[in-house]
N, C-alpha and C. Protein backbone atom coordinates (compact mmCIF):
# COMPACT_ATOMS: atom_id res chain seq x y z
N UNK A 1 189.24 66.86 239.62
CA UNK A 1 189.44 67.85 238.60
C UNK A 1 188.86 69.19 239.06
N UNK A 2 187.89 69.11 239.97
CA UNK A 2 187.05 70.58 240.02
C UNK A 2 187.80 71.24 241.26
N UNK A 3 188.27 70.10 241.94
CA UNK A 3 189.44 70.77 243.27
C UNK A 3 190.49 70.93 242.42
N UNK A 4 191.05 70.60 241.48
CA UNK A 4 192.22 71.31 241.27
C UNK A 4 192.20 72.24 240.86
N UNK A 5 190.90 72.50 239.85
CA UNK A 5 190.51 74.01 239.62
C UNK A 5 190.37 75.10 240.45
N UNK A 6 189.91 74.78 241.67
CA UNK A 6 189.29 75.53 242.57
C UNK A 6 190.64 75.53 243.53
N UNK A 7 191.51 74.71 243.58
CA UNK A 7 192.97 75.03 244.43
C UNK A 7 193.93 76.02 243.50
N UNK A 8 193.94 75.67 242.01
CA UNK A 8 194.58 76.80 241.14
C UNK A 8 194.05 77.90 241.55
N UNK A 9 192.89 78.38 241.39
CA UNK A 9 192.05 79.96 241.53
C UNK A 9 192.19 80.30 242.60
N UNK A 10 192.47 79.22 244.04
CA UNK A 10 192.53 80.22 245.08
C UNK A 10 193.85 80.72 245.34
N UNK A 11 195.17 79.69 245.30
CA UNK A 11 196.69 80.02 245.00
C UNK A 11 197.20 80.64 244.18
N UNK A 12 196.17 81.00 242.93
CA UNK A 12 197.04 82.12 242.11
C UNK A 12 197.11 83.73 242.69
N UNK A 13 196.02 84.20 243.67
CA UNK A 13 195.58 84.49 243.90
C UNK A 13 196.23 85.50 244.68
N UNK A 14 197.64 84.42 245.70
CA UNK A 14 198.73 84.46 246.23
C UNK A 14 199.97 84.79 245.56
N UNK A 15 200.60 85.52 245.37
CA UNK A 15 201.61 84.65 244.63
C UNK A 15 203.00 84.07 245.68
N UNK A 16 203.43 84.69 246.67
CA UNK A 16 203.89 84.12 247.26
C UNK A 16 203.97 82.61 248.07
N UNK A 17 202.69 82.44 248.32
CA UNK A 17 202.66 81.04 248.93
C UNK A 17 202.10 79.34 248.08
N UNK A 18 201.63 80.45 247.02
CA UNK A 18 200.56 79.22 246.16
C UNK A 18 200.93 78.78 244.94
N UNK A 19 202.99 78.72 244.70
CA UNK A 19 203.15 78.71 243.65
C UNK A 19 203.07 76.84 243.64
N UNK A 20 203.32 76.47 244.73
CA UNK A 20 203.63 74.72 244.89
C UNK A 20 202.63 74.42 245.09
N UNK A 21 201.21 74.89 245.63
CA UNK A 21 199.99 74.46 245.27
C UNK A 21 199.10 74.56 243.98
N UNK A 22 199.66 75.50 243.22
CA UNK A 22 199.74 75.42 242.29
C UNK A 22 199.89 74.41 241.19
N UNK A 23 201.36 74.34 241.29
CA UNK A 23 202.07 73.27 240.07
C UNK A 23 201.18 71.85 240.54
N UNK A 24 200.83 71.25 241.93
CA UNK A 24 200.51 70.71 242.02
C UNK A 24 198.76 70.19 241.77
N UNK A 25 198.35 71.33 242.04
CA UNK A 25 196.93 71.22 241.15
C UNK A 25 196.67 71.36 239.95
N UNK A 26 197.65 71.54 239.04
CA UNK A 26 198.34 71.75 237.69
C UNK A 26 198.13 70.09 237.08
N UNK A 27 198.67 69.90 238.12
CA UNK A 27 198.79 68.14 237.66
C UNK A 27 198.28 67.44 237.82
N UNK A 28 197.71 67.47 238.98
CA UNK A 28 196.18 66.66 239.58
C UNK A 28 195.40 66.91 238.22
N UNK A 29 194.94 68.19 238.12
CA UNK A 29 193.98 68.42 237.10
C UNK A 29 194.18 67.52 235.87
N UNK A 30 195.18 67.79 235.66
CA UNK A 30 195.94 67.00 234.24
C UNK A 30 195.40 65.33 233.93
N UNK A 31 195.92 65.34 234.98
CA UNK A 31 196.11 63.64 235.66
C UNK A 31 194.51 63.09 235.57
N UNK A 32 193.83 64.11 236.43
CA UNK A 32 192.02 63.72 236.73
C UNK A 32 191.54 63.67 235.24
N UNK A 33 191.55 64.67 234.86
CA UNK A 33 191.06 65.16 233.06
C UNK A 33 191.35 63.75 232.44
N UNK A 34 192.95 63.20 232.47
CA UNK A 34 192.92 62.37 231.02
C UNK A 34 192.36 61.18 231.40
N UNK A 35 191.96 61.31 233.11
CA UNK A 35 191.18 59.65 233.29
C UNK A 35 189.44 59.66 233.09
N UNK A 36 189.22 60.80 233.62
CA UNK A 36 188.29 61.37 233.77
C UNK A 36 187.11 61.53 232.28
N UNK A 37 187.05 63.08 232.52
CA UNK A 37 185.97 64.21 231.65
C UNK A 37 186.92 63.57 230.41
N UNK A 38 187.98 63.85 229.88
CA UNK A 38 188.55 63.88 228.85
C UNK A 38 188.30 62.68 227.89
N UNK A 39 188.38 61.58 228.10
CA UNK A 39 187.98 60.27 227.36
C UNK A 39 186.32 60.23 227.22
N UNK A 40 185.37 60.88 227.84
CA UNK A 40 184.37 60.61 227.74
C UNK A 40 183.62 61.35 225.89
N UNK A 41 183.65 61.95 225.56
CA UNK A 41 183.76 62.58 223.88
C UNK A 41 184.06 61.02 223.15
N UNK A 42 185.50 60.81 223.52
CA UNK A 42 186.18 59.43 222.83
C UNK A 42 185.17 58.31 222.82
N UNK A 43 184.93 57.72 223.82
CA UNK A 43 184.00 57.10 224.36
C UNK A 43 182.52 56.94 224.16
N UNK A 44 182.11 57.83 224.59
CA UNK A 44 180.96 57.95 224.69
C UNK A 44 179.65 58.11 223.23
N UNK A 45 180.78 59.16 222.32
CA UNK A 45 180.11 58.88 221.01
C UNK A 45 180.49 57.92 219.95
N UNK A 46 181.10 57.11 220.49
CA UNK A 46 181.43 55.90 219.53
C UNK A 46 180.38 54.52 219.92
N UNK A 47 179.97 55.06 221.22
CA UNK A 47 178.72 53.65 221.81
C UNK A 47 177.99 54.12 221.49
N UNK A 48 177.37 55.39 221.93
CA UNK A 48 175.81 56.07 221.13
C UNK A 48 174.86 55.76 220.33
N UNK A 49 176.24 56.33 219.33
CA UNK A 49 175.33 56.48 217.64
C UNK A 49 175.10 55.25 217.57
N UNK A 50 173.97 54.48 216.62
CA UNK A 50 173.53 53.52 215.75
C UNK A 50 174.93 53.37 214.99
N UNK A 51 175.00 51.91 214.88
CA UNK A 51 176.20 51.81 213.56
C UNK A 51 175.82 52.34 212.40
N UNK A 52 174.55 52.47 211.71
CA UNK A 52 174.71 53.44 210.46
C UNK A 52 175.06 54.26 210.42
N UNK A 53 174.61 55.28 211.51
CA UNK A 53 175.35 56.66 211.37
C UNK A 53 176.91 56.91 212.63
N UNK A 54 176.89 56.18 213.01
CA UNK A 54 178.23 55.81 214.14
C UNK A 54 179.47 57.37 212.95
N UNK A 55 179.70 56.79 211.67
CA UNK A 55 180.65 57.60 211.55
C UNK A 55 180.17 58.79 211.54
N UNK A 56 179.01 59.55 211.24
CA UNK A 56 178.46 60.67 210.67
C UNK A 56 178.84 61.57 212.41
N UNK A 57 178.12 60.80 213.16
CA UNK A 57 177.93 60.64 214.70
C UNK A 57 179.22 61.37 215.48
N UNK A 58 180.40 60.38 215.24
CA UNK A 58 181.14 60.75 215.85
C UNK A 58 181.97 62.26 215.24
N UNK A 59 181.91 62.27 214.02
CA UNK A 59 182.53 63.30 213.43
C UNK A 59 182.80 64.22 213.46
N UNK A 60 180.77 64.47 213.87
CA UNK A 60 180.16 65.93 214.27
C UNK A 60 180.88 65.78 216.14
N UNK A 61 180.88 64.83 216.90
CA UNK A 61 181.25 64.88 218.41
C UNK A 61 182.33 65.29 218.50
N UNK A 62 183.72 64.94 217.66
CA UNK A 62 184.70 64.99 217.55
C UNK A 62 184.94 66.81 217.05
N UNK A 63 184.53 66.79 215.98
CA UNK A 63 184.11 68.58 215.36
C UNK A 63 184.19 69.74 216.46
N UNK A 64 183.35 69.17 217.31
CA UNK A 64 182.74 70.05 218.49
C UNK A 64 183.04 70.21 219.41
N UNK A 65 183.89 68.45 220.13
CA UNK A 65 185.08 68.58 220.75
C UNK A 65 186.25 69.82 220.61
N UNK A 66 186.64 69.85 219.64
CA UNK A 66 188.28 70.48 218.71
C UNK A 66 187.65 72.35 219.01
N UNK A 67 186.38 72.56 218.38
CA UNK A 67 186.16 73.97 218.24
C UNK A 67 185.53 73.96 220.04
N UNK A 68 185.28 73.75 220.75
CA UNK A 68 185.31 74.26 222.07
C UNK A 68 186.52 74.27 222.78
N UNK A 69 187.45 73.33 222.51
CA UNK A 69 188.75 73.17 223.30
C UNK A 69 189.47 74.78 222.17
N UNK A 70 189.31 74.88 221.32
CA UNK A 70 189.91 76.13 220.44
C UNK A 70 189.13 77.34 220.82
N UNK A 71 187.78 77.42 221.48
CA UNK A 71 187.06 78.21 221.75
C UNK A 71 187.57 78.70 223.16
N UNK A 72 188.10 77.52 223.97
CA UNK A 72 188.21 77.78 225.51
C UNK A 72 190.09 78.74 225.26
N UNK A 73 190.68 78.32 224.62
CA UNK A 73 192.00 78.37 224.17
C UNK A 73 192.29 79.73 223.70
N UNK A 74 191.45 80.25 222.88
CA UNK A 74 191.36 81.73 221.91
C UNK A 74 190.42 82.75 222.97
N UNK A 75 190.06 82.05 224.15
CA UNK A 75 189.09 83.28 225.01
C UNK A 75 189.75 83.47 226.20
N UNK A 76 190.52 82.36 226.55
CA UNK A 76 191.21 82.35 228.11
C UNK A 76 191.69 83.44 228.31
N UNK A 77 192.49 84.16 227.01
CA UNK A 77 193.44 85.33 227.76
C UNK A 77 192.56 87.02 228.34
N UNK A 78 191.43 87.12 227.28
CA UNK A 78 190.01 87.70 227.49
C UNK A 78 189.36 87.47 228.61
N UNK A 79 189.26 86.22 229.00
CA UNK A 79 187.78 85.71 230.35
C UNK A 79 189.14 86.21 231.40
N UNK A 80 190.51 85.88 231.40
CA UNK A 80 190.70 85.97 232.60
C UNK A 80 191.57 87.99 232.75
N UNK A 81 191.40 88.52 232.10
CA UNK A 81 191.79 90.01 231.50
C UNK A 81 190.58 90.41 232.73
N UNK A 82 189.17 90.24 232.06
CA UNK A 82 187.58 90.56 232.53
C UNK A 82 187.32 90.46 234.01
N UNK A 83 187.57 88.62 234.27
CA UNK A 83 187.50 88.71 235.89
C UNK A 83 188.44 88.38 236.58
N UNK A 84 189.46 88.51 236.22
CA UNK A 84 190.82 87.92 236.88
C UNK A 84 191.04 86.45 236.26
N UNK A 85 192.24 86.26 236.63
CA UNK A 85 192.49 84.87 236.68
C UNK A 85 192.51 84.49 237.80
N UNK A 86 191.97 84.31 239.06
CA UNK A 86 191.18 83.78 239.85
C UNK A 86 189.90 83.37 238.79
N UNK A 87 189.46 84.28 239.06
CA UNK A 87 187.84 84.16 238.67
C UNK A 87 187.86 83.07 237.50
N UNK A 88 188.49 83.26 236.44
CA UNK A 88 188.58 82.26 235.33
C UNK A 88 188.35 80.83 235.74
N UNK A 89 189.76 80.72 236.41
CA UNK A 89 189.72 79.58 237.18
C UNK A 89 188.42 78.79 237.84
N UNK A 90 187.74 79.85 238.62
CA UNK A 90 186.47 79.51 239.35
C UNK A 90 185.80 79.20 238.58
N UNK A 91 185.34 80.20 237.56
CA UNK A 91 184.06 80.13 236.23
C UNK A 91 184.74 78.76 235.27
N UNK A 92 185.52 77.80 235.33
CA UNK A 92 185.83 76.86 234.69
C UNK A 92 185.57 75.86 235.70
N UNK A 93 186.16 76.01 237.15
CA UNK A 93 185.88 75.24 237.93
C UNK A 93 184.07 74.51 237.93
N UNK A 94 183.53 76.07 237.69
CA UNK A 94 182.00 75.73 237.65
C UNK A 94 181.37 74.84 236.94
N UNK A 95 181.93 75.44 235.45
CA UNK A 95 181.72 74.60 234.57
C UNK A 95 181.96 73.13 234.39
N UNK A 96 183.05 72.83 235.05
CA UNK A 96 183.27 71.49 235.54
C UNK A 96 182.18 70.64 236.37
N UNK A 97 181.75 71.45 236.96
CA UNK A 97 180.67 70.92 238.19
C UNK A 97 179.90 70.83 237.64
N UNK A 98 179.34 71.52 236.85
CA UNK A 98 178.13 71.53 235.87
C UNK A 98 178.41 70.24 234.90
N UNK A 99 178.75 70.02 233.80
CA UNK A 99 179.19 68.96 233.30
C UNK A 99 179.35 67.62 234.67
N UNK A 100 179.68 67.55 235.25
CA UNK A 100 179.89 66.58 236.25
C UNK A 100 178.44 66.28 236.07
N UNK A 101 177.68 67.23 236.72
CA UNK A 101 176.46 67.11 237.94
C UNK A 101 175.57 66.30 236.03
N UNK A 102 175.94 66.88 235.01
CA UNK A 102 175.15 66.42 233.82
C UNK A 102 175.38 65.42 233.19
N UNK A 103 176.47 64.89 233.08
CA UNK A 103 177.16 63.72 232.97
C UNK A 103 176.38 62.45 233.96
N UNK A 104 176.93 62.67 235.47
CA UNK A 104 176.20 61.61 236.14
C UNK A 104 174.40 61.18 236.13
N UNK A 105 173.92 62.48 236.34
CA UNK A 105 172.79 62.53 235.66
C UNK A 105 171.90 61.95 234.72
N UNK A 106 172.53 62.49 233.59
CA UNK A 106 172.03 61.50 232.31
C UNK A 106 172.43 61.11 231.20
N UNK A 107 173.54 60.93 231.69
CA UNK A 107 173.88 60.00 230.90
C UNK A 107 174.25 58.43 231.51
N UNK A 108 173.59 57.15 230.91
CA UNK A 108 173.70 56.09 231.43
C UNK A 108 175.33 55.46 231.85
N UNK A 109 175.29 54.45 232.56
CA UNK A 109 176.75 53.96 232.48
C UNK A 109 176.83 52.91 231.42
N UNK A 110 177.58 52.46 230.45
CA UNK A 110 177.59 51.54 229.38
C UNK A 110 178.70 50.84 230.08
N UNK A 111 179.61 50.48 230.84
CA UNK A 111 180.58 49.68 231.16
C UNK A 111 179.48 48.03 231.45
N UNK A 112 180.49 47.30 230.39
CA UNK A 112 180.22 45.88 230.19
C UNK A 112 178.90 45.70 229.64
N UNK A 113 178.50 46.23 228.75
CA UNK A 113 177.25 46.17 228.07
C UNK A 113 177.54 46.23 225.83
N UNK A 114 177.11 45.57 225.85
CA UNK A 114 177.66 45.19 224.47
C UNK A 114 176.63 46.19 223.85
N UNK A 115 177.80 46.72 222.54
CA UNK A 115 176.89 47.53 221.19
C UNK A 115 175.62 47.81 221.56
N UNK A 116 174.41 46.61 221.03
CA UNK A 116 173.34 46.23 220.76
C UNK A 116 172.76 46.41 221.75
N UNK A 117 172.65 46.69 222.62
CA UNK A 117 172.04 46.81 223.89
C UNK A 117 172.25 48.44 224.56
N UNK A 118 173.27 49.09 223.67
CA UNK A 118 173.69 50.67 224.14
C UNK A 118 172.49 51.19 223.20
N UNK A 119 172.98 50.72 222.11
CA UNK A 119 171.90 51.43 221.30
C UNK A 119 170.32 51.33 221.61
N UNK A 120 169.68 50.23 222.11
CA UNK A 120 168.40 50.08 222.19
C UNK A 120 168.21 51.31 223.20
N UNK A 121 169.09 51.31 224.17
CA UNK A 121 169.02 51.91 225.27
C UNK A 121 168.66 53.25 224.93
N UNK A 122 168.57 53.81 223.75
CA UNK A 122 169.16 55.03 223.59
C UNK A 122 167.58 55.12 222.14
N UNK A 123 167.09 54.47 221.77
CA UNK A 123 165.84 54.50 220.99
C UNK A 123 164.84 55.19 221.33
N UNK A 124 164.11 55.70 220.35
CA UNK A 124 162.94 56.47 220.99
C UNK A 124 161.53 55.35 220.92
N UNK A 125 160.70 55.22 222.17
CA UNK A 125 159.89 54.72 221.78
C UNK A 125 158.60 55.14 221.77
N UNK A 126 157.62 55.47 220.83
CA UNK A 126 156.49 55.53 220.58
C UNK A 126 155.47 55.47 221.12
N UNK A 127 154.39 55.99 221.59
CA UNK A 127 153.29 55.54 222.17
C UNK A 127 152.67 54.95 221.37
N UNK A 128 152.42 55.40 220.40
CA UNK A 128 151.05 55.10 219.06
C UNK A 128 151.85 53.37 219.07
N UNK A 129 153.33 53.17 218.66
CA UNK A 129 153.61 51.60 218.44
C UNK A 129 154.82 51.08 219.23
N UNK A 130 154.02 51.02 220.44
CA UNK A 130 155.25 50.64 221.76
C UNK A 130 155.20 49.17 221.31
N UNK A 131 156.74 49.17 221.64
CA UNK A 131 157.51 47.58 221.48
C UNK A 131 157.93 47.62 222.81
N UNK A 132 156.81 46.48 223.69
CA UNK A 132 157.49 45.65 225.07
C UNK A 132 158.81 45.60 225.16
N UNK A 133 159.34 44.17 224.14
CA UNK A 133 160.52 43.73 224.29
C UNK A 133 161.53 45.02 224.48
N UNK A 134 161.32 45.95 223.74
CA UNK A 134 162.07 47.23 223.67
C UNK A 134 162.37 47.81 225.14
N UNK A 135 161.18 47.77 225.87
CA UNK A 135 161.32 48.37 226.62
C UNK A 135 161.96 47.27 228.04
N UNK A 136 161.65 46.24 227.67
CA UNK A 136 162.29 45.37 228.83
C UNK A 136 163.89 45.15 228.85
N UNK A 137 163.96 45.50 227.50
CA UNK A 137 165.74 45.34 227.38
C UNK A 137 166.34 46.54 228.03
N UNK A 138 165.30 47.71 227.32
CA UNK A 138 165.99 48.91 228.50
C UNK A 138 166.24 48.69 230.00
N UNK A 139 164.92 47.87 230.56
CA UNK A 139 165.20 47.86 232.01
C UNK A 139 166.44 46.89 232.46
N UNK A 140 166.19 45.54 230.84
CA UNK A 140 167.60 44.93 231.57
C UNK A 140 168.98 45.54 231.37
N UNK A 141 168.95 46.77 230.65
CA UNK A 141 170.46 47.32 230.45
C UNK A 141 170.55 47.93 231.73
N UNK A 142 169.45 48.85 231.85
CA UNK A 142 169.18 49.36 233.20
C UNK A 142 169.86 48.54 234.69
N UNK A 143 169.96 47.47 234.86
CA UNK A 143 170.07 46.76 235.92
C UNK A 143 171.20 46.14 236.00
N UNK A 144 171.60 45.93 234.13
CA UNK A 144 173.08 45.25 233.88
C UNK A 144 174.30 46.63 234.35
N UNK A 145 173.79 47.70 234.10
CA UNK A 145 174.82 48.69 234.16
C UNK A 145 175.03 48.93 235.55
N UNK A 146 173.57 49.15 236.45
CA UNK A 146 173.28 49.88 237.36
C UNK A 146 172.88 50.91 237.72
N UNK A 147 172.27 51.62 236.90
CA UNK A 147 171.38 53.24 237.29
C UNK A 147 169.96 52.66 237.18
């Protein structure tokens, strides 16, 4: 996804030679996104939250989703007016990298780890009234996931 960004910004750049590198990083991107960055919102705040607040949870994720994708949508023609559309391109590309580099980071992997065990993962625990077990389940989610 961040090379196709970064192959759009440098071929637009062109217009003669970079219209087929273009369309084609057009689609890569497309393609990377809906496997990618894009499902993770979907995903990710539906394991999170606690089931009590799971709906409250996702609502607000979902909310925030919609007004940044409307935020990126209502500024594009502005950001790329300012530094080009190169530059746009790049300064999104970045942003991509950034999110990447924060994503892998810290946020855990939950693949094959049930509910009950995302959530513990995700508890705050206390000094004043530390719960062991609490914390051993973290390490075994820890080891079940792999980070």
């Amino acid at each position: 996804m961040i090379i196709s960004l970064l192959g759009i910004g440098l071929k637009l750049g062109n217009h003669h030679s970079g219209i087929i590198l273009s369309i084609v990083s057009t689609l890569t991107f497309i393609a990377t996104f809906s496997i990618g960055l894009g499902p993770i919102t979907w995903m990710y705040s539906s394991e999170i939250f606690p089931l009590r607040l799971r709906a409250q949870g996702v609502s607000i994720a979902v909310t925030l989703n919609r007004l940044t994708s409307g935020l990126i949508t209502m500024t594009f023609l502005s950001i790329s007016k300012a530094i080009t559309i190169t530059g746009s391109f790049f300064f999104f590309s970045s942003i991509s990298t950034i999110s990447f580099v924060f994503f892998y980071t810290f946020l855990p992997e939950t693949r094959g780890a049930d509910l009950e065990n995302i959530e513990k993962l995700f508890v705050k625990v206390d000094d004043d009234n530390h719960d062991d077990s609490c914390v051993d389940q973290q390490i075994q989610m820890t080891t079940l996931v792999g980070h």
